[in-house]
N, C-alpha and C. Protein backbone atom coordinates (compact mmCIF):
# COMPACT_ATOMS: atom_id res chain seq x y z
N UNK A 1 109.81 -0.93 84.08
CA UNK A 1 109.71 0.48 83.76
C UNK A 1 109.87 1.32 85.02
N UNK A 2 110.69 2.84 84.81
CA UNK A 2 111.12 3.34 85.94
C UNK A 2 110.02 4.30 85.68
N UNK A 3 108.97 5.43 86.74
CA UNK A 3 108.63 6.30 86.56
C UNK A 3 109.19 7.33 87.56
N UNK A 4 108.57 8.33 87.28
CA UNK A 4 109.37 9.59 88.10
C UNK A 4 108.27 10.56 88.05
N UNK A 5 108.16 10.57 89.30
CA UNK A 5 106.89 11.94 89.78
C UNK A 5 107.11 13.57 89.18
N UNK A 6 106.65 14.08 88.43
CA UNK A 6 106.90 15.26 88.23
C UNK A 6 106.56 16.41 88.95
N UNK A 7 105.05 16.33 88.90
CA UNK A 7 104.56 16.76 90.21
C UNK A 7 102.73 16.99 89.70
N UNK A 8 102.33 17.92 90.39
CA UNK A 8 100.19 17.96 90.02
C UNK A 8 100.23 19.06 88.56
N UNK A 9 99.26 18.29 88.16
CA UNK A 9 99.21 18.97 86.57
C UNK A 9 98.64 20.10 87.20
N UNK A 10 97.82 20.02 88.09
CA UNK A 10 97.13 21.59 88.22
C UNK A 10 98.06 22.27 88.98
N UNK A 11 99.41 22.33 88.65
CA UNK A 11 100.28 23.11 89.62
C UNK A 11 100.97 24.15 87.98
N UNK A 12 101.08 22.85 86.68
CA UNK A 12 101.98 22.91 86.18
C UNK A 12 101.33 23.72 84.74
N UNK A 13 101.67 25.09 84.59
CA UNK A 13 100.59 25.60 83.56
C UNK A 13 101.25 25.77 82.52
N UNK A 14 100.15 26.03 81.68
CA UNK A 14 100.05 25.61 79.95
C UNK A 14 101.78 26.65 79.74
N UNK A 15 102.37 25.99 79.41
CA UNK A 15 103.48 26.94 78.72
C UNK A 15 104.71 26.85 79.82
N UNK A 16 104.58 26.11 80.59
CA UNK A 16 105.65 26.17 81.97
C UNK A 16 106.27 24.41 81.08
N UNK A 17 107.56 24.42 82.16
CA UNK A 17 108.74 23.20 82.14
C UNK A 17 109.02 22.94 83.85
N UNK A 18 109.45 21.16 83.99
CA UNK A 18 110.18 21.06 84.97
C UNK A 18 111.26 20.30 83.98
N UNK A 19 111.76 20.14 85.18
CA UNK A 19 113.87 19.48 84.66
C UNK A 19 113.01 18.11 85.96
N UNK A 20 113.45 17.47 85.55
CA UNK A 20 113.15 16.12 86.97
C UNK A 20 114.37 14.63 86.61
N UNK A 21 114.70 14.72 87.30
CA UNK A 21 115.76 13.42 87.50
C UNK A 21 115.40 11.86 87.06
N UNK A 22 115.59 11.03 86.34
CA UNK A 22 114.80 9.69 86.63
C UNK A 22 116.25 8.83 86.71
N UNK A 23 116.57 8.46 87.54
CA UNK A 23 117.58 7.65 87.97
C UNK A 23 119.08 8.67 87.46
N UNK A 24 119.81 8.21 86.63
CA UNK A 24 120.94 9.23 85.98
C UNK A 24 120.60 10.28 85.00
N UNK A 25 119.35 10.08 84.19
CA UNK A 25 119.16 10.57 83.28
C UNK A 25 118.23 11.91 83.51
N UNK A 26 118.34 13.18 83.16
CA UNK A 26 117.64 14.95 83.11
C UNK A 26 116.72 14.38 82.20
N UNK A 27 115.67 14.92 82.70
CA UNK A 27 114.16 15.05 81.51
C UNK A 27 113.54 16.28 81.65
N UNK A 28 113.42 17.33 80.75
CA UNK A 28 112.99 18.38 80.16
C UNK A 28 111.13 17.95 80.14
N UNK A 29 110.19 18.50 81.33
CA UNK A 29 108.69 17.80 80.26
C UNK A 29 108.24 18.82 80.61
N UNK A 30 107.56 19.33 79.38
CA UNK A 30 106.62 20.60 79.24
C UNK A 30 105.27 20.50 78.83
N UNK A 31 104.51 21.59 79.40
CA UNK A 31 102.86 21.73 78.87
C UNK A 31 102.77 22.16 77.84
N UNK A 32 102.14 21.60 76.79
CA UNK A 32 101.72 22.92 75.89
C UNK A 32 100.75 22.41 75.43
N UNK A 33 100.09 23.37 75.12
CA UNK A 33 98.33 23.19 74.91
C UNK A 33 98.01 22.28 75.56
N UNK A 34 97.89 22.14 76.73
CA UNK A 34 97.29 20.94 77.47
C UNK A 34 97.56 19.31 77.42
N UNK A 35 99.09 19.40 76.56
CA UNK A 35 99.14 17.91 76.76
C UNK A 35 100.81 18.01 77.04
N UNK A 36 101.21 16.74 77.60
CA UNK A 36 102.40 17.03 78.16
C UNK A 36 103.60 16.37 77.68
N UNK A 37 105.08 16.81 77.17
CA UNK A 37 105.46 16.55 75.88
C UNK A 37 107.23 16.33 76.72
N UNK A 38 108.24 15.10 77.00
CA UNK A 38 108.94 14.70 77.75
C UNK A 38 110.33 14.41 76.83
N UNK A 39 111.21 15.30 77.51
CA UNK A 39 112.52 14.83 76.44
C UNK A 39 114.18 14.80 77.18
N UNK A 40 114.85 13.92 76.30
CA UNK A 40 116.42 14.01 77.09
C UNK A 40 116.65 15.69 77.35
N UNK A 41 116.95 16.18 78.26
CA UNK A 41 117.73 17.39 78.32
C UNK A 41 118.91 17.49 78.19
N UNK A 42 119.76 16.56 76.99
CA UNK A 42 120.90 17.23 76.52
C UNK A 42 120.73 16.92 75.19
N UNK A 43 121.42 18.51 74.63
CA UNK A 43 121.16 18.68 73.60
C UNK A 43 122.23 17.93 72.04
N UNK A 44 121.63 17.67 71.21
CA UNK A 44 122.24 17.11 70.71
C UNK A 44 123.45 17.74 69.99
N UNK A 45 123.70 19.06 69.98
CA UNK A 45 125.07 19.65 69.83
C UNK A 45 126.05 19.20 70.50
N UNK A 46 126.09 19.89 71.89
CA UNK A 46 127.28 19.62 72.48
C UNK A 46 127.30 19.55 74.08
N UNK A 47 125.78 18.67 74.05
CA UNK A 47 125.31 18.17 75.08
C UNK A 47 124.95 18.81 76.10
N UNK A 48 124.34 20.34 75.59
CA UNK A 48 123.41 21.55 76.56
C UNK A 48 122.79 21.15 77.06
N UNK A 49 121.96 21.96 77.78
CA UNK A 49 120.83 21.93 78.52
C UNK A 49 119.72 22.22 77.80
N UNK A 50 119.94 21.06 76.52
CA UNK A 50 118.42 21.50 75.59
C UNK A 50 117.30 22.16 76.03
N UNK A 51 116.75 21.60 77.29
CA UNK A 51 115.00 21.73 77.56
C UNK A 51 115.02 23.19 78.31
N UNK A 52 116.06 24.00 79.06
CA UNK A 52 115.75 24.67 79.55
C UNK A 52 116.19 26.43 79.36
N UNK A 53 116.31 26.31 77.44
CA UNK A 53 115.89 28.02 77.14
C UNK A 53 114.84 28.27 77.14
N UNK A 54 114.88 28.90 76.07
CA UNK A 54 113.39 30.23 75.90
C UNK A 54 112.55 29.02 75.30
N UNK A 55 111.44 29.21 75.40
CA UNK A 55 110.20 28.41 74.71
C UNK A 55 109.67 29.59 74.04
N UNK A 56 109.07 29.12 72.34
CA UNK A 56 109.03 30.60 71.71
C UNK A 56 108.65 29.98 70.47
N UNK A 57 107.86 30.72 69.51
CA UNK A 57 106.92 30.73 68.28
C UNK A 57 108.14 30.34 67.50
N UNK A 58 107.98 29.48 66.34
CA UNK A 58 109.08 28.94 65.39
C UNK A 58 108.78 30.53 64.62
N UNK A 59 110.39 30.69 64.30
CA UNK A 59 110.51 32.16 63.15
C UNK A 59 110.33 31.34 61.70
N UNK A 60 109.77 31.86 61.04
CA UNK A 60 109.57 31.75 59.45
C UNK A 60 110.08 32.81 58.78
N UNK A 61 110.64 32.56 57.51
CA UNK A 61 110.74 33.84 56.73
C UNK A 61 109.69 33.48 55.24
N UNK A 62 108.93 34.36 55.38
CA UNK A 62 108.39 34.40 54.21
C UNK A 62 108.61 34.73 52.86
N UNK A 63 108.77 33.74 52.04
CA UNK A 63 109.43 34.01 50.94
C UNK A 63 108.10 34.13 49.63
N UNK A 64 107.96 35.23 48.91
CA UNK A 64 107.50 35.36 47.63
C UNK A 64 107.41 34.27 46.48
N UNK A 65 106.59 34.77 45.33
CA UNK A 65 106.71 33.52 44.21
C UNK A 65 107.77 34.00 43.54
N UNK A 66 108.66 35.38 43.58
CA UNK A 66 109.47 35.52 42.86
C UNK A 66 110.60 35.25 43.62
N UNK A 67 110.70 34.55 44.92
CA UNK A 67 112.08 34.38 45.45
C UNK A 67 112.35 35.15 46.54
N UNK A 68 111.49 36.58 46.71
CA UNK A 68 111.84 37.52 47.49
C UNK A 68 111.19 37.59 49.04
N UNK A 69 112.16 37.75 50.15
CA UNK A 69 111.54 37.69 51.16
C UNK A 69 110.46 38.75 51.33
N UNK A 70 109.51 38.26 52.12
CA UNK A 70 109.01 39.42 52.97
C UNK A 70 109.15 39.73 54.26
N UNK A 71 109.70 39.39 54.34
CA UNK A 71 110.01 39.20 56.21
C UNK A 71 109.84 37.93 57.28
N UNK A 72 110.30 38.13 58.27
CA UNK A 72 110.02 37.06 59.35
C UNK A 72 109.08 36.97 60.06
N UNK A 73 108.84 36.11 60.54
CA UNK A 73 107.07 36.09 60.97
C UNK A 73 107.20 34.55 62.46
N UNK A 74 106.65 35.45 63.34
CA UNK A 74 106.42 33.80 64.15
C UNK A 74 105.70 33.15 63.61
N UNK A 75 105.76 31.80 63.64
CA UNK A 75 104.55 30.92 63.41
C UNK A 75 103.29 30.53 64.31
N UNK A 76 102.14 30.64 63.90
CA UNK A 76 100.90 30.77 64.80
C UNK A 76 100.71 29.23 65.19
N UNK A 77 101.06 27.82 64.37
CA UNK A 77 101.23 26.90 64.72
C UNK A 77 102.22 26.13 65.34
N UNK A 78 103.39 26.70 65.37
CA UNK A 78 104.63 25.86 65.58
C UNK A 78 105.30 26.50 66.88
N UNK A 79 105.69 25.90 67.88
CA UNK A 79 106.61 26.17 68.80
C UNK A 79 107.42 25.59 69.03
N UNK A 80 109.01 26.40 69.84
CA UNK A 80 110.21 25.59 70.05
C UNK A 80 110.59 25.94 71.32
N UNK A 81 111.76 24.94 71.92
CA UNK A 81 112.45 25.33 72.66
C UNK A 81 114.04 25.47 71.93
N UNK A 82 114.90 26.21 73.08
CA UNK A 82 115.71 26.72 72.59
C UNK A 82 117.43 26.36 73.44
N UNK A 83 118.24 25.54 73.12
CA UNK A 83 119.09 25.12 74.10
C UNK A 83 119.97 26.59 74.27
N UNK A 84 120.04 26.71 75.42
CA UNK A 84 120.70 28.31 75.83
C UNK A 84 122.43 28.01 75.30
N UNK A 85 123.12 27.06 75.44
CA UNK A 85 124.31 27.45 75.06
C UNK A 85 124.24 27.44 73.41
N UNK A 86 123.94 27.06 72.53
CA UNK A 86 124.24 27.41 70.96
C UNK A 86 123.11 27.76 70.42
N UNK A 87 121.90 27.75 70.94
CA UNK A 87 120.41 28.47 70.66
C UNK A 87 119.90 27.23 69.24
N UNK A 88 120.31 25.71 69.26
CA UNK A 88 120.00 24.86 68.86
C UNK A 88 118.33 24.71 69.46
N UNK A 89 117.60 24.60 68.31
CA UNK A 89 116.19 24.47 68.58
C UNK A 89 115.49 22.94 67.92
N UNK A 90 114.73 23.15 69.35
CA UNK A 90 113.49 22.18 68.87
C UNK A 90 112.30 22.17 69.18
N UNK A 91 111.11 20.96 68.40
CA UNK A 91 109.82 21.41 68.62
C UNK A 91 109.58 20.89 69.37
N UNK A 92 108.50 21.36 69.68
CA UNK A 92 108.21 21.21 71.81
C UNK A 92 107.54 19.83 71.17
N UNK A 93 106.44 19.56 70.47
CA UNK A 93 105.63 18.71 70.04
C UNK A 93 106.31 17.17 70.10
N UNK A 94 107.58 17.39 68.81
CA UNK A 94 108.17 16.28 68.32
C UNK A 94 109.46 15.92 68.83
N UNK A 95 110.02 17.22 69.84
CA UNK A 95 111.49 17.14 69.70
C UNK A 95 112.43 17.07 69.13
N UNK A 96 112.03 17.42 67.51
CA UNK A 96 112.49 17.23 66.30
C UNK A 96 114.12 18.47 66.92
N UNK A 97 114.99 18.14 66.05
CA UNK A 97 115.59 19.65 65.67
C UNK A 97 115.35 19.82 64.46
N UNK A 98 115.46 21.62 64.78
CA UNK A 98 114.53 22.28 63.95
C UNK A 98 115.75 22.36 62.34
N UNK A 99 116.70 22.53 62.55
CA UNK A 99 117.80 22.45 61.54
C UNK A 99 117.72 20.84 61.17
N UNK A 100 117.28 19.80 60.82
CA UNK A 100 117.13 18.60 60.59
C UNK A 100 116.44 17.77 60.82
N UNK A 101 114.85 17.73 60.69
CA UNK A 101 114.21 16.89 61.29
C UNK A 101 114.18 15.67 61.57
N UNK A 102 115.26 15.24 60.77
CA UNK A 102 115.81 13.31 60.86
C UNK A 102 116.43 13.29 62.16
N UNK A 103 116.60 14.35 62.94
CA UNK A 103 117.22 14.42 63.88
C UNK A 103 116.45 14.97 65.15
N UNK A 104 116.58 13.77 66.43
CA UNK A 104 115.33 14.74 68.09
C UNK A 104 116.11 13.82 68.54
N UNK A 105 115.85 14.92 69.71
CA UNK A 105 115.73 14.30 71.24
C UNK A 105 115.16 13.26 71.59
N UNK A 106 115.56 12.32 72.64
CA UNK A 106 115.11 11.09 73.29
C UNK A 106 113.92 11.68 73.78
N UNK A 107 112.48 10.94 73.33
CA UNK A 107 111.13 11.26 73.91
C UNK A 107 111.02 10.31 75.00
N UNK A 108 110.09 10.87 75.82
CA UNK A 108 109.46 9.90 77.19
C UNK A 108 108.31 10.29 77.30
N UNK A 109 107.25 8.91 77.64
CA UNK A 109 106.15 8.77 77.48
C UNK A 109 106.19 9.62 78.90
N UNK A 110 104.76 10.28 78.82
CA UNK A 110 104.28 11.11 80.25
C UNK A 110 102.56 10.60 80.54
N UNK A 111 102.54 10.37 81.67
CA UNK A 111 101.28 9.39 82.30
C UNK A 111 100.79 10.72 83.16
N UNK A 112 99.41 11.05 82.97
CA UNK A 112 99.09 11.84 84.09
C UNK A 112 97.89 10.69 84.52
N UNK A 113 97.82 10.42 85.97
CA UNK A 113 96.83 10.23 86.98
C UNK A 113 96.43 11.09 87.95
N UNK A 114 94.86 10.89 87.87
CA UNK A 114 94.61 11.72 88.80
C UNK A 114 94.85 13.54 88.76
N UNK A 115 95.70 13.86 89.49
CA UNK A 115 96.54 15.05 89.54
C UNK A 115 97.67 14.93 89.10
N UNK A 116 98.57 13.59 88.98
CA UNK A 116 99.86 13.77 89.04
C UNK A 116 100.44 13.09 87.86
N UNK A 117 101.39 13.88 87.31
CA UNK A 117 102.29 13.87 86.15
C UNK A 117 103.64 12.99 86.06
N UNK A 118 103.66 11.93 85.79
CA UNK A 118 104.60 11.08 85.56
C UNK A 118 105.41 11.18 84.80
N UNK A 119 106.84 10.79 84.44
CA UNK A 119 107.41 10.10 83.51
C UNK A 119 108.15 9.07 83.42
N UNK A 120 108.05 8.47 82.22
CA UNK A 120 108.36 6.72 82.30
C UNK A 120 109.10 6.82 81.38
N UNK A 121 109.83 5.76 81.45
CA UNK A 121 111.31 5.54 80.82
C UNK A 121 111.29 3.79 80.58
């Protein structure tokens, strides 16, 4: 197993990303809510820079019992990131994409010791 230093969790705050190298391969690993969540950074479109758009509340549209919207709404549980060239999203959590959930990003386990934030491959 290869790991790769990310750097001190107490550097790296709730809602922040690094990009970190592990041999050939970009890894996208982000905080959120206090646990730390590691993925391929290319996206599965057309091989973006998945991990490093906007990070941002999943949009919902709320739909009625008769069919009718009420509008869009962030979600108070769900967050995504956002690949900047086709705005292809996914959840920070699962790495799911959000248009297909049969479909994510390569996950990587993340080891924190001590202070410092790993990832293993």
């Amino acid at each position: 197993m290869a790991e790769k230093l990310v750097g001190k969790a107490s550097e790296i705050a709730d809602g922040d990303r690094r990009i970190v190298f592990l041999g050939d391969t970009e890894i996208g690993v982000f905080r959120h809510q206090g646990h730390f969540y590691a993925y391929s950074n290319t996206c599965l479109h057309q091989g973006g820079p998945a991990c490093e758009g906007l990070i941002i509340a999943k949009v919902e549209e709320r739909i009625m019992p008769d069919k009718t919207s009420r509008g869009m709404y962030f979600s108070d549980t769900q967050t995504h990131f956002v690949c900047p060239w086709h705005g292809y999203e996914y959840d920070i959590m699962t790495g799911e994409f959000a248009g297909d959930r049969s479909r994510k990003l390569r996950a990587y386990r993340v080891v924190v010791r001590e202070d410092e934030v790993y990832v293993v491959s």
